[in-house]
C-alpha atoms as a PDB file:
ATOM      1  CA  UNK A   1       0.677  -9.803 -85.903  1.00  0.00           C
ATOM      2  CA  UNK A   2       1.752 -10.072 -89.511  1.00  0.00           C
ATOM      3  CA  UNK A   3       5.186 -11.371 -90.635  1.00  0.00           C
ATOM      4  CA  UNK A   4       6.252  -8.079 -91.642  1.00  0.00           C
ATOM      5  CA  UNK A   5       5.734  -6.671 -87.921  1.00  0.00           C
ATOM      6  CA  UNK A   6       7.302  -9.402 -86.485  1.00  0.00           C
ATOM      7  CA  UNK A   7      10.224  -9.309 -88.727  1.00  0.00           C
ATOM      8  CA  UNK A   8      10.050  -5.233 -88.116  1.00  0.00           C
ATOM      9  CA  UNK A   9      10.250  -6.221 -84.135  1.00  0.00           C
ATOM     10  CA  UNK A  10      12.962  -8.470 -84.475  1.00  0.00           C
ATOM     11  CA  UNK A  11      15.115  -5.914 -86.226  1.00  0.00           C
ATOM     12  CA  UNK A  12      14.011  -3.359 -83.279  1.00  0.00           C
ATOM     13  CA  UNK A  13      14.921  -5.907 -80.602  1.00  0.00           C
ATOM     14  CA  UNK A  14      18.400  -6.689 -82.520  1.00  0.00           C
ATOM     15  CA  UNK A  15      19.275  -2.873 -82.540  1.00  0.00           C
ATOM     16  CA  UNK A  16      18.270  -1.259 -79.058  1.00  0.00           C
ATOM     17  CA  UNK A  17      18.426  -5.264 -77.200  1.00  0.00           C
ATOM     18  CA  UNK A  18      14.390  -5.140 -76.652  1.00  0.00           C
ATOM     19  CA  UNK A  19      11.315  -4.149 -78.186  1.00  0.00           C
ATOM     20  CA  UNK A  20       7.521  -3.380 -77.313  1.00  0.00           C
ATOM     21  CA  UNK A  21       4.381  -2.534 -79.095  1.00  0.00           C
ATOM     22  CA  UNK A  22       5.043   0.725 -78.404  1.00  0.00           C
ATOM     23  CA  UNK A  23       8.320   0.824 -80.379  1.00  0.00           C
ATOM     24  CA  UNK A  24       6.961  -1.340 -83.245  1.00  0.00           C
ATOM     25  CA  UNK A  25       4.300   1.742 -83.583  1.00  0.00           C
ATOM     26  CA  UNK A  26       6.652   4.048 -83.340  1.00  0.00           C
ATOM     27  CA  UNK A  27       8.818   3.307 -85.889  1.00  0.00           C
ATOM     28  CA  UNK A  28       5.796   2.172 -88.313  1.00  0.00           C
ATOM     29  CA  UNK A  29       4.844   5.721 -87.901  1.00  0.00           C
ATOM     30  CA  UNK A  30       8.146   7.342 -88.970  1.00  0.00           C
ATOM     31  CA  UNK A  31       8.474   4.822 -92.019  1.00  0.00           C
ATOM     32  CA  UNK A  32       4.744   6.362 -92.978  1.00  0.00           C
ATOM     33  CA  UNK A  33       5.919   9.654 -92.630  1.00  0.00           C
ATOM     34  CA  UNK A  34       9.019   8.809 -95.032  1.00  0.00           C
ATOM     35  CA  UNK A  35       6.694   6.955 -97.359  1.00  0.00           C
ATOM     36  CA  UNK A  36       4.867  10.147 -97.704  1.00  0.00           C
ATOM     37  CA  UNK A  37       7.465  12.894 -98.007  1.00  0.00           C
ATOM     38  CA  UNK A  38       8.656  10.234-101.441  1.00  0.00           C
ATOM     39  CA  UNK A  39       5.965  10.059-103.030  1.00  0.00           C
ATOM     40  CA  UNK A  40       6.171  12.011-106.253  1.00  0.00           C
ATOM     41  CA  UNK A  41       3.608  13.957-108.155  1.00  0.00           C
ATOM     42  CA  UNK A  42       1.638  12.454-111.524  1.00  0.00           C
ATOM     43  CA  UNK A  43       3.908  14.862-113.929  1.00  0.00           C
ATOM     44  CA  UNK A  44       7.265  13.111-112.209  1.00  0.00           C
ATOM     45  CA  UNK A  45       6.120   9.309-112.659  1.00  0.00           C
ATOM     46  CA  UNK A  46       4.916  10.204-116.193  1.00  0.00           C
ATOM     47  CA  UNK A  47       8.404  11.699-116.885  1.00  0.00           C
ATOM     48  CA  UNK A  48      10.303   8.879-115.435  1.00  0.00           C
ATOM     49  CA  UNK A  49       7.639   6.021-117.418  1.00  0.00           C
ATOM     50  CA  UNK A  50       9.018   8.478-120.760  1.00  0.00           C
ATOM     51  CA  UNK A  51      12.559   8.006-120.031  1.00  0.00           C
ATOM     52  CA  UNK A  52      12.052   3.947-119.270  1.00  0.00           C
ATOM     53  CA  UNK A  53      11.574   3.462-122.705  1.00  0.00           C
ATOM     54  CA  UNK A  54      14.921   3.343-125.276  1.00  0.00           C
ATOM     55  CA  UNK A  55      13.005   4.849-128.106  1.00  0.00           C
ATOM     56  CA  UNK A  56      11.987   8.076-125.977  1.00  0.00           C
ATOM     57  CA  UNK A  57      14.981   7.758-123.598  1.00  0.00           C
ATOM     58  CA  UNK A  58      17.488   8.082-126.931  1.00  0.00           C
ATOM     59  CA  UNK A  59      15.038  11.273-128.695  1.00  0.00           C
ATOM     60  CA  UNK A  60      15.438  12.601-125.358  1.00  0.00           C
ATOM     61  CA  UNK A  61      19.613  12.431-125.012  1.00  0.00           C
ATOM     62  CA  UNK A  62      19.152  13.684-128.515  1.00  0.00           C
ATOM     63  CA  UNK A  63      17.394  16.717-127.986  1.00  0.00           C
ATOM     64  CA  UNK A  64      19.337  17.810-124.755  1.00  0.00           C
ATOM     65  CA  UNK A  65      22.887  17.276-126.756  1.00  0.00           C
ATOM     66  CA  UNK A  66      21.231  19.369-129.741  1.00  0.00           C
ATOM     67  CA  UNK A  67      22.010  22.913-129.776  1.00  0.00           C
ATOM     68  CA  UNK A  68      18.499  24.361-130.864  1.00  0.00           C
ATOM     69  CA  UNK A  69      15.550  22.618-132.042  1.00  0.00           C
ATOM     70  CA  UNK A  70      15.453  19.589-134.275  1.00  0.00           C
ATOM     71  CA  UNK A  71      13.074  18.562-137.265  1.00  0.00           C
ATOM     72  CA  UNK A  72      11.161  15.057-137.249  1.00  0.00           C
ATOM     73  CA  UNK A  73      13.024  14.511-140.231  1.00  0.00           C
ATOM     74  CA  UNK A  74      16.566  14.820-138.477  1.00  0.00           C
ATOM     75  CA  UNK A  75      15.360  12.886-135.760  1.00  0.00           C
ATOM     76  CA  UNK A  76      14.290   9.562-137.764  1.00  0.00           C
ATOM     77  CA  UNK A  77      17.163   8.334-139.649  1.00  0.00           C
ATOM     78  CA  UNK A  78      19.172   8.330-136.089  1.00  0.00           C
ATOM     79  CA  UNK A  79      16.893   6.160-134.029  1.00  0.00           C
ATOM     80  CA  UNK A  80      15.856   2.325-135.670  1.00  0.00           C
ATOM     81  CA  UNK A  81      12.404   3.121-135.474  1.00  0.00           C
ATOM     82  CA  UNK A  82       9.549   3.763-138.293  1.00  0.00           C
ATOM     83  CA  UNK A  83       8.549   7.456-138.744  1.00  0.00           C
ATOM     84  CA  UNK A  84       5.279   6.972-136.993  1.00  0.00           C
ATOM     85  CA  UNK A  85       6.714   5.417-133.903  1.00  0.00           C
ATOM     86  CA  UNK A  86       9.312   8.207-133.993  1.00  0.00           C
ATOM     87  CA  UNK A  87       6.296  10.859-133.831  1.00  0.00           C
ATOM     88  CA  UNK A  88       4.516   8.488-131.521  1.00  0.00           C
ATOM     89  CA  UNK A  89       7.463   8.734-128.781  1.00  0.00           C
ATOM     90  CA  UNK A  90       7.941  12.644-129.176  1.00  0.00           C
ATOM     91  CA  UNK A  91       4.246  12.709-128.772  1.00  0.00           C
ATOM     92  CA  UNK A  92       4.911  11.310-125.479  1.00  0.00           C
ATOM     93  CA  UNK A  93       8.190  13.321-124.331  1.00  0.00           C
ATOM     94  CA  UNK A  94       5.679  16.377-124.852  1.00  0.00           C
ATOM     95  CA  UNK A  95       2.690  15.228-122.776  1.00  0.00           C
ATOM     96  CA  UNK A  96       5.568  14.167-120.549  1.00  0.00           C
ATOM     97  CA  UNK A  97       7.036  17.669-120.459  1.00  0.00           C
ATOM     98  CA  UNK A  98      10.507  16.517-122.042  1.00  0.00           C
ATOM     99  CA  UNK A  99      10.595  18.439-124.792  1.00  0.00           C
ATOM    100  CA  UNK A 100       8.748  20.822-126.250  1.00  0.00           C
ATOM    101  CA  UNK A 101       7.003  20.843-129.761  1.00  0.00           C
ATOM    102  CA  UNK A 102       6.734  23.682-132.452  1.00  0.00           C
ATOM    103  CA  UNK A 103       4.560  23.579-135.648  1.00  0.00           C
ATOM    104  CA  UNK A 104       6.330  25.698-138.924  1.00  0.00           C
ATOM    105  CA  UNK A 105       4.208  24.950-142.192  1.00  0.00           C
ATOM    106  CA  UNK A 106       4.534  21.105-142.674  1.00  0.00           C
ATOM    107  CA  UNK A 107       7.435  20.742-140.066  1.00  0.00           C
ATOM    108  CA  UNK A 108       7.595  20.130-136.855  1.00  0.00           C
ATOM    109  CA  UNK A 109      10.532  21.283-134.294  1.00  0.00           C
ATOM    110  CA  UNK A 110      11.294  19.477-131.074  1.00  0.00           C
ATOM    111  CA  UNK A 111      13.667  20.633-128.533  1.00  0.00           C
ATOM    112  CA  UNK A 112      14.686  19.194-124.864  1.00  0.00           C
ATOM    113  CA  UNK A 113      13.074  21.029-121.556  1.00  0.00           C
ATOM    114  CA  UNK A 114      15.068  22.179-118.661  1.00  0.00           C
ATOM    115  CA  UNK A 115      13.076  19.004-116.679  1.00  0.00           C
ATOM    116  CA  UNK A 116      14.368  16.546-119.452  1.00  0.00           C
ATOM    117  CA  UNK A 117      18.197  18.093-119.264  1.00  0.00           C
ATOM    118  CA  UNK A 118      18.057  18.177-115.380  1.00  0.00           C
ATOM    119  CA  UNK A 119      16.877  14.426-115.103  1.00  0.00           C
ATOM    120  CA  UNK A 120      19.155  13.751-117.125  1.00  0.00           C
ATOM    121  CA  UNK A 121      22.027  15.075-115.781  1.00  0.00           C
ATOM    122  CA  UNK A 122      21.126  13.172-112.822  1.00  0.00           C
ATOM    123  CA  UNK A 123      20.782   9.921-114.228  1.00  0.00           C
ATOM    124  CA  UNK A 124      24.248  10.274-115.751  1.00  0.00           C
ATOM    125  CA  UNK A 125      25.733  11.678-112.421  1.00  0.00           C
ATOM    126  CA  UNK A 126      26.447  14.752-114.222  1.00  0.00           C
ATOM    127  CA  UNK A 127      24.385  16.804-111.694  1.00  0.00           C
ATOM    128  CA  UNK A 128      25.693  20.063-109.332  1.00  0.00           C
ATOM    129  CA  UNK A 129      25.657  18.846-105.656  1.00  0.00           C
END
């Protein structure tokens, strides 16, 4: 038995006073079936890796608090980043599905997606219960 079912059987015994094989399964079985309803999708993890970062994490609070779209241009002097890491991380917040990304002549326009303002919201507590 490894430590992690005996410690598991140990915190059976100290709740219900004994404990069995039978209960050890049991409960290893309901903690699988949690396990799986939280796992989360590739698109989720990739959005959360985005947001780990400062760089991508502050273009993203950007965007969301922008009314409209924003240039690379207004986007570079407000981060202390070089222009090609800026472009690098909103590279990123696309593929990530943070923002979205619009090509007019030699500019490009970024703006925040629902997904980046919802995730936010909830990271800042700001979300509707």
């Amino acid at each position: 038995m490894s430590d992690t079912d005996q410690r598991l059987r140990r915190r059976i015994a100290d709740e219900v006073g004994e404990c069995c094989d039978a209960d050890v399964e049991e409960r290893l079985a309901e903690l699988d079936g949690l396990a799986a309803s939280a796992s989360t999708d590739d698109a989720t993890r990739e959005a959360f890796a985005a947001l780990g970062n400062e760089t991508r994490n502050r273009l993203t609070r950007i965007l969301s608090a922008a009314d409209g779209e924003l240039c690379v241009c207004e986007l570079e002097p407000v981060v202390d980043v070089s222009g090609s890491a800026v472009s690098h991380a909103l590279s990123d917040l696309v593929d990530a599905g943070l923002a979205t990304r619009r090509k007019e002549g030699n500019w490009r326009y970024y703006d925040s997606t629902a997904l980046a303002d919802d995730l936010l919201a909830v990271a800042d507590g700001e979300a509707e219960s």
